[in-house]
N, C-alpha and C. Protein backbone atom coordinates (compact mmCIF):
# COMPACT_ATOMS: atom_id res chain seq x y z
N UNK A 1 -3.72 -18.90 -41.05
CA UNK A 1 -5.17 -18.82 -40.91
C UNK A 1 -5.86 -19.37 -42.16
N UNK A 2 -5.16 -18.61 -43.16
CA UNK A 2 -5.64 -19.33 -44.32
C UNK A 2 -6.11 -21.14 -44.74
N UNK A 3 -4.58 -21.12 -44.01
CA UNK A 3 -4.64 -22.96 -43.82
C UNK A 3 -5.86 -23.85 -43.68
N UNK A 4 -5.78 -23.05 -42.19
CA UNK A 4 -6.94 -23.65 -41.36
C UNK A 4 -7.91 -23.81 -42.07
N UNK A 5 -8.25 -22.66 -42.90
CA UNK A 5 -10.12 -22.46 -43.20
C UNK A 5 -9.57 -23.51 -45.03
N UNK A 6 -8.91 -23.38 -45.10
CA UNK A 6 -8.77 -25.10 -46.77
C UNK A 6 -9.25 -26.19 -45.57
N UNK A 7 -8.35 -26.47 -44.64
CA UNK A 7 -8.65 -27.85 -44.10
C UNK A 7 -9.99 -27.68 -43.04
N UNK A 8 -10.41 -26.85 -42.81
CA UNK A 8 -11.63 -26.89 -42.30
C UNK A 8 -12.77 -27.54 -43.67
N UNK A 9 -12.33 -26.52 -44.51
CA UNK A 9 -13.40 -26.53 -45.79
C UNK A 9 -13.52 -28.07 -46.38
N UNK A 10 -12.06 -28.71 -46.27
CA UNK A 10 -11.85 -29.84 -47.30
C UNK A 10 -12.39 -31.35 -46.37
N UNK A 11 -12.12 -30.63 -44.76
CA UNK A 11 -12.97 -31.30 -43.74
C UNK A 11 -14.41 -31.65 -43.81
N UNK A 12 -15.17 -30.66 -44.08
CA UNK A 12 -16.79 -30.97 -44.28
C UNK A 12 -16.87 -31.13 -45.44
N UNK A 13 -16.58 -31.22 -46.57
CA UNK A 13 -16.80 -31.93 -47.85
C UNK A 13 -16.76 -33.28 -47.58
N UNK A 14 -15.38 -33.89 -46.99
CA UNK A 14 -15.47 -35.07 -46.93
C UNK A 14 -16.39 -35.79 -45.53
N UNK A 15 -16.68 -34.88 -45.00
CA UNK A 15 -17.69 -35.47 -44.01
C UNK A 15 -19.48 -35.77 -44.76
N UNK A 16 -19.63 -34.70 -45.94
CA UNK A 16 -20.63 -34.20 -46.43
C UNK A 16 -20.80 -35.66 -47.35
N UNK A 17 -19.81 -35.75 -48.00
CA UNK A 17 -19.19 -37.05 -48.55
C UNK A 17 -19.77 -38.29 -48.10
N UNK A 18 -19.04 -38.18 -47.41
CA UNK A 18 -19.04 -40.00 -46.16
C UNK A 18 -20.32 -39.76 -46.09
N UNK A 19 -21.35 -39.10 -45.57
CA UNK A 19 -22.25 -38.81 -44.96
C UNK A 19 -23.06 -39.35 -46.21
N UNK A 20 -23.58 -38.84 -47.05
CA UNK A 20 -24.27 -39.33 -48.22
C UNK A 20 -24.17 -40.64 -48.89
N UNK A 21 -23.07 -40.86 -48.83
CA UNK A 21 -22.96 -42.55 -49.35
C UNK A 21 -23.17 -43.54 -48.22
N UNK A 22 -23.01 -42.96 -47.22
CA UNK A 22 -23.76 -43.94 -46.11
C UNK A 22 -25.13 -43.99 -46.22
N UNK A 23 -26.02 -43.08 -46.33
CA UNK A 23 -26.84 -42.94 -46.87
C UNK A 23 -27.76 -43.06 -47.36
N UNK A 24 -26.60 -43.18 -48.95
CA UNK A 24 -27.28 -43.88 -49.95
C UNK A 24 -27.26 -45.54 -49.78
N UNK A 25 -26.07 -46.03 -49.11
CA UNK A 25 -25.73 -47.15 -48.87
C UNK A 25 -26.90 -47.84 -48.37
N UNK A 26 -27.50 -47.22 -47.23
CA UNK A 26 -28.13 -47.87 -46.30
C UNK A 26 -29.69 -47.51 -46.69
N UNK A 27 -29.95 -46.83 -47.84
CA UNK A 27 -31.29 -46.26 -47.70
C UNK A 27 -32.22 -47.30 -47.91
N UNK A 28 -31.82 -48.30 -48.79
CA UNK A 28 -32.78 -49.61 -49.43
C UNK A 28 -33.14 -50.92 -47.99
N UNK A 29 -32.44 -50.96 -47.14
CA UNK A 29 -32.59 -51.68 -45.61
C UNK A 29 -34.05 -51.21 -44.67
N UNK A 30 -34.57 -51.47 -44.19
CA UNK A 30 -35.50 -50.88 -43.42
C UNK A 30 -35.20 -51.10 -41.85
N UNK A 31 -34.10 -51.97 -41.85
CA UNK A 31 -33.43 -52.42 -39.90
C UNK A 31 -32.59 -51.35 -39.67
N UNK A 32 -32.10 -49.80 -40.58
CA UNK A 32 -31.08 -49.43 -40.18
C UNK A 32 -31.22 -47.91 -39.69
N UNK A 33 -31.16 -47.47 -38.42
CA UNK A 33 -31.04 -46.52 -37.73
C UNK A 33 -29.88 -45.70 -38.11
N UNK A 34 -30.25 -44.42 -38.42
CA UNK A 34 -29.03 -43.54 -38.20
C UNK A 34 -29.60 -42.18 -38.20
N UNK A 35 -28.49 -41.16 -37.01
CA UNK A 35 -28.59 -39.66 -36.66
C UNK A 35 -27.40 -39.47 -36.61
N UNK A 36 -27.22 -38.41 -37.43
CA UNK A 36 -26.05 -37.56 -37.34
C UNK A 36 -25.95 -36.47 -35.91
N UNK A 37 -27.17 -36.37 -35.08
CA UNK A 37 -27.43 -35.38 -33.66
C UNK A 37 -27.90 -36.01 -32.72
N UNK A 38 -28.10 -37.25 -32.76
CA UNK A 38 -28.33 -37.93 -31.56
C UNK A 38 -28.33 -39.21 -31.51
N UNK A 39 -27.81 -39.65 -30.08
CA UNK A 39 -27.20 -40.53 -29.99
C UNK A 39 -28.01 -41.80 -29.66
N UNK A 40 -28.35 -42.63 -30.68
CA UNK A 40 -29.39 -43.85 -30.51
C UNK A 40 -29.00 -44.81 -29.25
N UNK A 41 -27.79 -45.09 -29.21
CA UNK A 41 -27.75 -46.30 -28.67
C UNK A 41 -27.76 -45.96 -26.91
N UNK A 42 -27.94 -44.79 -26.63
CA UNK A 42 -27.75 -44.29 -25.26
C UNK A 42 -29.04 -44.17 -24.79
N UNK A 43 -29.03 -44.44 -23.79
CA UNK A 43 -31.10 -43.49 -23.40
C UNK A 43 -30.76 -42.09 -22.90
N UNK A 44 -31.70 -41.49 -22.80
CA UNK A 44 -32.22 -40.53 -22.69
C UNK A 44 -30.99 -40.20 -21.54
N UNK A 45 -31.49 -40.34 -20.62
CA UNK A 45 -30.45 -40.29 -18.62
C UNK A 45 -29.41 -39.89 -19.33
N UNK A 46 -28.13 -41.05 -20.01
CA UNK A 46 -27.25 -41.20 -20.17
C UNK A 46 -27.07 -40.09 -21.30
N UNK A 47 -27.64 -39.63 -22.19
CA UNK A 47 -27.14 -38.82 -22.91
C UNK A 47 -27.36 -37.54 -22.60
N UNK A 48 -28.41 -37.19 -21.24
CA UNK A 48 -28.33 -36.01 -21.17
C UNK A 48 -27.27 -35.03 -20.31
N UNK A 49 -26.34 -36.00 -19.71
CA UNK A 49 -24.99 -35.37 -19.42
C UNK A 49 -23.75 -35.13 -20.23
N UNK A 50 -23.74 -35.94 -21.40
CA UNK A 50 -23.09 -35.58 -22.45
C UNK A 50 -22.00 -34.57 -22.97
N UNK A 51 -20.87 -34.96 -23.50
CA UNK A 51 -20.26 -33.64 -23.47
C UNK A 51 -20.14 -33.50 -25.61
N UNK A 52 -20.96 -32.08 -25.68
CA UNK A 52 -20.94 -31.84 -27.17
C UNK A 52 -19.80 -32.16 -27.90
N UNK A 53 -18.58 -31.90 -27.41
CA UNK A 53 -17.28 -31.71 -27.98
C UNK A 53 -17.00 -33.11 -28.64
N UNK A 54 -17.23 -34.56 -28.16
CA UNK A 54 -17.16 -35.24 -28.34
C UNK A 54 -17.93 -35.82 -29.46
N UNK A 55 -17.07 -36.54 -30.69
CA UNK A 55 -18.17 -37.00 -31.61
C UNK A 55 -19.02 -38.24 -31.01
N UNK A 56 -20.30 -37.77 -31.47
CA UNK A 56 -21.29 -39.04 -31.66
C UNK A 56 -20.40 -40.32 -31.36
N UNK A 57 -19.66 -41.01 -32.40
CA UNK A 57 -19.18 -42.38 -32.79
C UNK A 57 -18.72 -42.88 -31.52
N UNK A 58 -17.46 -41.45 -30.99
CA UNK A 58 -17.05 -41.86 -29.49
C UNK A 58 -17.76 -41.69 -28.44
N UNK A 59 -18.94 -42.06 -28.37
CA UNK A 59 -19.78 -41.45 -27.23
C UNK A 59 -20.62 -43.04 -27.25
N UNK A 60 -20.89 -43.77 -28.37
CA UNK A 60 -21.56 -44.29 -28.77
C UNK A 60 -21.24 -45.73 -27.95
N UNK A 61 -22.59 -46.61 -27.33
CA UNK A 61 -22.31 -47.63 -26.09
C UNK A 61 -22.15 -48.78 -26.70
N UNK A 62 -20.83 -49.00 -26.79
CA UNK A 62 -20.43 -50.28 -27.37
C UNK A 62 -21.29 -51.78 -27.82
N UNK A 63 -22.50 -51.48 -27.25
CA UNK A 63 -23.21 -52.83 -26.98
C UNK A 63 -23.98 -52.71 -28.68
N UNK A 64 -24.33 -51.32 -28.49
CA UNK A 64 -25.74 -51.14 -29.51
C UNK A 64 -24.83 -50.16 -30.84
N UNK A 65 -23.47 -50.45 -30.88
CA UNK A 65 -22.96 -49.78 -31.88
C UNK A 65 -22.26 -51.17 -32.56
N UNK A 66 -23.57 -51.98 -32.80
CA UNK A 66 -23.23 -53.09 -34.22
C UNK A 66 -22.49 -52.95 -35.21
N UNK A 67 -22.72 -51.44 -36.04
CA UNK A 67 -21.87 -51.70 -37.19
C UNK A 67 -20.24 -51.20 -37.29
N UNK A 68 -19.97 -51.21 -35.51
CA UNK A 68 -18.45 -50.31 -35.72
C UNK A 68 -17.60 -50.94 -36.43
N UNK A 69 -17.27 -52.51 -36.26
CA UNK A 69 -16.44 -53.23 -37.15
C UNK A 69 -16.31 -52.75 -38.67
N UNK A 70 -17.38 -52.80 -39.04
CA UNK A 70 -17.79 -52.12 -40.54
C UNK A 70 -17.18 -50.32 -40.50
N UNK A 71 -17.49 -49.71 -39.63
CA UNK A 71 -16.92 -48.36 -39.62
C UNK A 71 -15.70 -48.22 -39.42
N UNK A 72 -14.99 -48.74 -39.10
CA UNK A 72 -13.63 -48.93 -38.47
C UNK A 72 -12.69 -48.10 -39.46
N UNK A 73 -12.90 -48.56 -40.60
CA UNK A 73 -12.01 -47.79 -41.13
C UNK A 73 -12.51 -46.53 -41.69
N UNK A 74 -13.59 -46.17 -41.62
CA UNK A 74 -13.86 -44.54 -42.30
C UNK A 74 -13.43 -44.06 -40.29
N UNK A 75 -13.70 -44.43 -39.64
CA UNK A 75 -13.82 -43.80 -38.21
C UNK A 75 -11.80 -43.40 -37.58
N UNK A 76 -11.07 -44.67 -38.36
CA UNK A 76 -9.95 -44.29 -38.54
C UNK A 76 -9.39 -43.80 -39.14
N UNK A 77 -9.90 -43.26 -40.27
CA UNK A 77 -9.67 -41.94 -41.06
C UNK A 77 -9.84 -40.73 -40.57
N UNK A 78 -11.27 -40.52 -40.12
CA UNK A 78 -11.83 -39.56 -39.08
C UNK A 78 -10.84 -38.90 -38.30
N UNK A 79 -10.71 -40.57 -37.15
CA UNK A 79 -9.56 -39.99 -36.48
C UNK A 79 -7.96 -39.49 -36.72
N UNK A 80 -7.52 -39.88 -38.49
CA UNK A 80 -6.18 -39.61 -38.72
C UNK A 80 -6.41 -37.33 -39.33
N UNK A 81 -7.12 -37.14 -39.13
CA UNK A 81 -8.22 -36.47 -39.68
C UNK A 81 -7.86 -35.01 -38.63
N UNK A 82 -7.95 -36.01 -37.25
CA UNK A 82 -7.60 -34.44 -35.94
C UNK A 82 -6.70 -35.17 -35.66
């Protein structure tokens, strides 16, 4: 149990992490959209069947998720992650 709650803990640091330097990365751009709770590239219809469990990234409609190439590798971390 113990386990769990280090790698839970060491889990949202590095999400807390990623999260901020993207961030900061992107703050100086004025073209760049981002939510950590909702899902831009979907409309409304489509996201309101949604299943929570699923992250954002994988939910996200291939057309209007431009910068995945660029994410690819924090998103395959993510995924080495669960």
């Amino acid at each position: 149990e113990s386990d769990a709650k280090v790698n839970s803990s060491s889990n949202n640091k590095y999400e807390l992490r990623c999260i901020e330097e993207l961030r900061l990365w992107y703050q100086e751009t004025q073209c760049f959209y981002y939510s950590s709770t909702y899902d831009l590239t979907n409309s409304m219809q489509r996201s309101y069947n949604h299943d929570d469990t699923i992250p954002l990234w994988k939910r996200a409609d291939e057309r209007y998720f431009w910068n995945r190439a660029m994410l690819s590798e924090l998103i395959d971390q993510v995924e080495d992650l669960f």
